[in-house]
Structure formats: C-alpha cells, structure tokens
PDB file of N, CA and C in Angstrom:
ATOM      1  N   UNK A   1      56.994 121.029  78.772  1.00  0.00           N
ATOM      2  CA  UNK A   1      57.720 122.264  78.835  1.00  0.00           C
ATOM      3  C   UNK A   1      58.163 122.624  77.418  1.00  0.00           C
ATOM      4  N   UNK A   2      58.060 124.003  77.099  1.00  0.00           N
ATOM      5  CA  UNK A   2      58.468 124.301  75.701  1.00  0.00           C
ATOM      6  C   UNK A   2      59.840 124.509  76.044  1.00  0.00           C
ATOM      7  N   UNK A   3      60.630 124.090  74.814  1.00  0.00           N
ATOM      8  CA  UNK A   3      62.462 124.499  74.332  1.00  0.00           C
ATOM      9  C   UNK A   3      61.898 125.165  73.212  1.00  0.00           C
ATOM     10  N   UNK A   4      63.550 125.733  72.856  1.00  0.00           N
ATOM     11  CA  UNK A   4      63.860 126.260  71.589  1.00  0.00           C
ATOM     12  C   UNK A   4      65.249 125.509  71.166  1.00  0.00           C
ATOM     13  N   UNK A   5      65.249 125.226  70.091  1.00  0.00           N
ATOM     14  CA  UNK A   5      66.466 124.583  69.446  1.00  0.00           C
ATOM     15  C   UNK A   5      66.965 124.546  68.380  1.00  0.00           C
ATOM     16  N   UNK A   6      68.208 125.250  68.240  1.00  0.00           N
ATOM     17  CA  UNK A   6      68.975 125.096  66.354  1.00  0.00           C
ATOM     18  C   UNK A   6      68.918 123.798  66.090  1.00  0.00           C
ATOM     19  N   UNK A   7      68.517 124.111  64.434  1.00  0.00           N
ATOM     20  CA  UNK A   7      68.539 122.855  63.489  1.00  0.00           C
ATOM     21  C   UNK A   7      69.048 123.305  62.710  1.00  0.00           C
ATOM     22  N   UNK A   8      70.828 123.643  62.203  1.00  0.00           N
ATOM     23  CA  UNK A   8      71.453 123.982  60.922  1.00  0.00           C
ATOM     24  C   UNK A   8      72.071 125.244  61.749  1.00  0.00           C
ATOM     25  N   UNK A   9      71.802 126.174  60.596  1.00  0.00           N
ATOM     26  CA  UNK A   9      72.891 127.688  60.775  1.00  0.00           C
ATOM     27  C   UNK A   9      71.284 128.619  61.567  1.00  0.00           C
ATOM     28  N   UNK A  10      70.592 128.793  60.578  1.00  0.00           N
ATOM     29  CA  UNK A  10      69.437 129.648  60.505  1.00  0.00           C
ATOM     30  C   UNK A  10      67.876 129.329  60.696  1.00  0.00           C
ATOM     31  N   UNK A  11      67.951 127.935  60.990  1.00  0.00           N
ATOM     32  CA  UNK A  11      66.728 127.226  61.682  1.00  0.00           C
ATOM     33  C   UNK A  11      66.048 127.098  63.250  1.00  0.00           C
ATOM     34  N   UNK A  12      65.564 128.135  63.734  1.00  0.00           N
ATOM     35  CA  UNK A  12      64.898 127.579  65.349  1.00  0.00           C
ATOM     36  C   UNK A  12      63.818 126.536  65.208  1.00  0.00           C
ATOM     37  N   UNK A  13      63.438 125.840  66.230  1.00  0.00           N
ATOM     38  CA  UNK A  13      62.499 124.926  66.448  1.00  0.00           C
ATOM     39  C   UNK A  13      62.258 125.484  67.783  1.00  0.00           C
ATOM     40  N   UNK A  14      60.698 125.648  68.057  1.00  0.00           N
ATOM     41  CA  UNK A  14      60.044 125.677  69.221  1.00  0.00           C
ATOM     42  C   UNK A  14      59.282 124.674  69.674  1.00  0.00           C
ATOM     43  N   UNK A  15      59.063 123.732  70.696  1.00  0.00           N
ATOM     44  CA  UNK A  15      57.968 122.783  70.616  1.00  0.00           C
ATOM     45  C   UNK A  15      58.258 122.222  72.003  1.00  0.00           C
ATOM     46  N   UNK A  16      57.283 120.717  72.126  1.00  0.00           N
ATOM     47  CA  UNK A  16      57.538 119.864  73.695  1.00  0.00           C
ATOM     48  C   UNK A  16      58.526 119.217  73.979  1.00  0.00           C
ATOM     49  N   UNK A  17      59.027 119.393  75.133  1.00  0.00           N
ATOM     50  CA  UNK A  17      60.123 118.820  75.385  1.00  0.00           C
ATOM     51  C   UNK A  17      60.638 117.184  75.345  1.00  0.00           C
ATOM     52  N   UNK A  18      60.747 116.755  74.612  1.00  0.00           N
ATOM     53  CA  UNK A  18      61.151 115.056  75.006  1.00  0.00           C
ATOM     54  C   UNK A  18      62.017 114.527  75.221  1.00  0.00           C
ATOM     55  N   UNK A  19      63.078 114.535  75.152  1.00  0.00           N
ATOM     56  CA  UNK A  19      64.350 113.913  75.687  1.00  0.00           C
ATOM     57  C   UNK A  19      65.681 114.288  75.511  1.00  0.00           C
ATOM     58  N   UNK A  20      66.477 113.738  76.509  1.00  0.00           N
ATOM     59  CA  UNK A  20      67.922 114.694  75.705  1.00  0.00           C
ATOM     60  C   UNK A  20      68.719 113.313  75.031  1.00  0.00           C
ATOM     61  N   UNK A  21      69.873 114.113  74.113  1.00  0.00           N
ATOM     62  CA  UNK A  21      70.671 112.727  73.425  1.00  0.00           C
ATOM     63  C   UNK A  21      72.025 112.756  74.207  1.00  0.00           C
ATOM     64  N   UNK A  22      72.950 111.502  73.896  1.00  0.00           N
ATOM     65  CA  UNK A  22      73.856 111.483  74.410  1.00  0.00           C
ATOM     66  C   UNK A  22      74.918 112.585  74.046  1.00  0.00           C
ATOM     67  N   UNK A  23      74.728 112.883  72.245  1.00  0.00           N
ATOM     68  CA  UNK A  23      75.709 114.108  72.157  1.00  0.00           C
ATOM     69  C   UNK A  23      75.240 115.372  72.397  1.00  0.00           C
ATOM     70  N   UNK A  24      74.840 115.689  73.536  1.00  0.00           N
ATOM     71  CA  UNK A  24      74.223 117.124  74.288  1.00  0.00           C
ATOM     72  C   UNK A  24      73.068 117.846  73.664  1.00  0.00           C
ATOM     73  N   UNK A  25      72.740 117.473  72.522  1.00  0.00           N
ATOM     74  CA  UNK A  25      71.460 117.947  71.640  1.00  0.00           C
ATOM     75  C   UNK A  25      70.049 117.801  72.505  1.00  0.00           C
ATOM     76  N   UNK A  26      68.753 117.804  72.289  1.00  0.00           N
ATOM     77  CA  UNK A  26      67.563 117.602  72.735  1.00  0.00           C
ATOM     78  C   UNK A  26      66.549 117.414  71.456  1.00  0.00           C
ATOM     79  N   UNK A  27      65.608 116.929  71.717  1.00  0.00           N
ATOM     80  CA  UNK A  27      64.684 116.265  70.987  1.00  0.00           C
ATOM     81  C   UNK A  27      63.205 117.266  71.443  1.00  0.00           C
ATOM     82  N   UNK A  28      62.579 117.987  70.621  1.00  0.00           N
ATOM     83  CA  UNK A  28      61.603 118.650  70.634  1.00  0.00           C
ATOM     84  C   UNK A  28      60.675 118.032  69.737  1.00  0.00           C
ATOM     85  N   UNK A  29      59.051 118.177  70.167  1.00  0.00           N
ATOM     86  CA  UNK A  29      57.837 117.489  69.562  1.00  0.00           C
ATOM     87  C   UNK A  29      57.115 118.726  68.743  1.00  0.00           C
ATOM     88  N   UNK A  30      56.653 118.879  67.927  1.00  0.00           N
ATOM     89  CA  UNK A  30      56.269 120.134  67.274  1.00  0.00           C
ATOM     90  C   UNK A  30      54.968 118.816  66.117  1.00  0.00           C
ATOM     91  N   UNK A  31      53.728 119.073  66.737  1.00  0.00           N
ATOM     92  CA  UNK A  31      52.547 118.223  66.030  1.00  0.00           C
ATOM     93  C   UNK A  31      53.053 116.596  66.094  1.00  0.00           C
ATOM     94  N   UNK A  32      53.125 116.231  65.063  1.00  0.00           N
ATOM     95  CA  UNK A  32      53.454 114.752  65.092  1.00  0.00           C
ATOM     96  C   UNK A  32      55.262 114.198  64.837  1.00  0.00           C
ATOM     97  N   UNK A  33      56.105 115.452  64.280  1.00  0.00           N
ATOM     98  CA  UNK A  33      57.608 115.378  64.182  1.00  0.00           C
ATOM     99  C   UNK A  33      57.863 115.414  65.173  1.00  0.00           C
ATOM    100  N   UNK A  34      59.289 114.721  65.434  1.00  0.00           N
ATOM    101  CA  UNK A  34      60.346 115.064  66.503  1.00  0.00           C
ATOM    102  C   UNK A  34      61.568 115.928  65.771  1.00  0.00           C
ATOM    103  N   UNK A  35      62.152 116.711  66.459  1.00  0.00           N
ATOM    104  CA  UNK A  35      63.301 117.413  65.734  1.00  0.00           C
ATOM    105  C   UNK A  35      64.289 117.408  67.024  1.00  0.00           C
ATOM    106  N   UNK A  36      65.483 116.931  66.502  1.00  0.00           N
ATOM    107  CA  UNK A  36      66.988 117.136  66.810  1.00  0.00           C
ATOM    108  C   UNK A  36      67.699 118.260  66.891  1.00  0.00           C
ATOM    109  N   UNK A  37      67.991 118.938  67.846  1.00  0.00           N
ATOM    110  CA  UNK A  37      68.863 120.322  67.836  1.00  0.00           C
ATOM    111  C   UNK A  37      69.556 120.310  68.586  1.00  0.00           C
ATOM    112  N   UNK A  38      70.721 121.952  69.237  1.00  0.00           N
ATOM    113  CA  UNK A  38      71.209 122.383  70.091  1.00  0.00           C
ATOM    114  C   UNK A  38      70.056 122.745  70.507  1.00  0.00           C
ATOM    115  N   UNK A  39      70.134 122.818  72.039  1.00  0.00           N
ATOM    116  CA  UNK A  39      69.602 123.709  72.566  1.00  0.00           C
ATOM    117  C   UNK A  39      69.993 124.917  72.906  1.00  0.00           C
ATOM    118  N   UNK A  40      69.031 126.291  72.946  1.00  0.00           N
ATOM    119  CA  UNK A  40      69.225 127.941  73.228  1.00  0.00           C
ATOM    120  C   UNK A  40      69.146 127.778  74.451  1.00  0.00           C
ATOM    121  N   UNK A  41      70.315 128.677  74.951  1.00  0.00           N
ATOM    122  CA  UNK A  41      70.240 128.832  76.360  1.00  0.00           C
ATOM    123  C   UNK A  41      68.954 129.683  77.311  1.00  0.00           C
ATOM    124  N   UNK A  42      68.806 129.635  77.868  1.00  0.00           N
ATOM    125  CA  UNK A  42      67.466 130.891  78.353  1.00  0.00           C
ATOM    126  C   UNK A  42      68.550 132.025  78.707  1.00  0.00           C
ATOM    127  N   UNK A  43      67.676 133.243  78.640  1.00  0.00           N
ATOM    128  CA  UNK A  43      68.207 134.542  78.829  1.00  0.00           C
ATOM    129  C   UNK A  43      68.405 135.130  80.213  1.00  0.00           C
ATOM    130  N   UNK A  44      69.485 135.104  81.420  1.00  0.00           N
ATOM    131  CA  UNK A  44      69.303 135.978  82.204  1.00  0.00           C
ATOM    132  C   UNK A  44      68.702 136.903  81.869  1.00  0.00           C
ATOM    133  N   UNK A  45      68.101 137.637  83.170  1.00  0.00           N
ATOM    134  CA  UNK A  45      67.216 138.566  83.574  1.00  0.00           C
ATOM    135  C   UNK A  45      68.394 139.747  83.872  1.00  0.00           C
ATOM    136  N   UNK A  46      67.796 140.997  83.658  1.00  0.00           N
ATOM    137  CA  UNK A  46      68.978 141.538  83.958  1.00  0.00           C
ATOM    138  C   UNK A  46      68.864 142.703  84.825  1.00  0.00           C
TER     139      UNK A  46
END
C-alpha cells in the first residue's frame, strides 16, 4: 500500500508501506531506502 509522509518542515515521502514505530511515525520503502516520517492523513471526500 502506498503512504505519504513528512520528513522535516518541507519534505513528503511517497512509497511502500512497512511498518509503524512506537513513537506514532511510519516507515515507508521508496527503491532500496527506508524513510521515517509522520504520517498525512488521507483526505475526506466531501
């Protein structure tokens, strides 16, 4: 499943989903990196 996730102020990350951390962040796969972020909420429909 794709996420999206802040890394910093002005950084998104898009990529595969891999795991969540204990301090509420998530772990996204993007080629051979893993990256650490918040996760973006999804957008109600409106």
């Amino acid at each position: 499943m794709l996420r999206t996730i802040t890394v910093g102020t002005h950084v998104s990350v898009q990529g595969i989903y891999v795991r969540d951390t204990q301090d509420g962040r998530i772990v996204v796969r993007v080629g051979e990196e893993n990256f650490k972020g918040t996760p973006i909420r999804e957008a109600k429909a409106a």
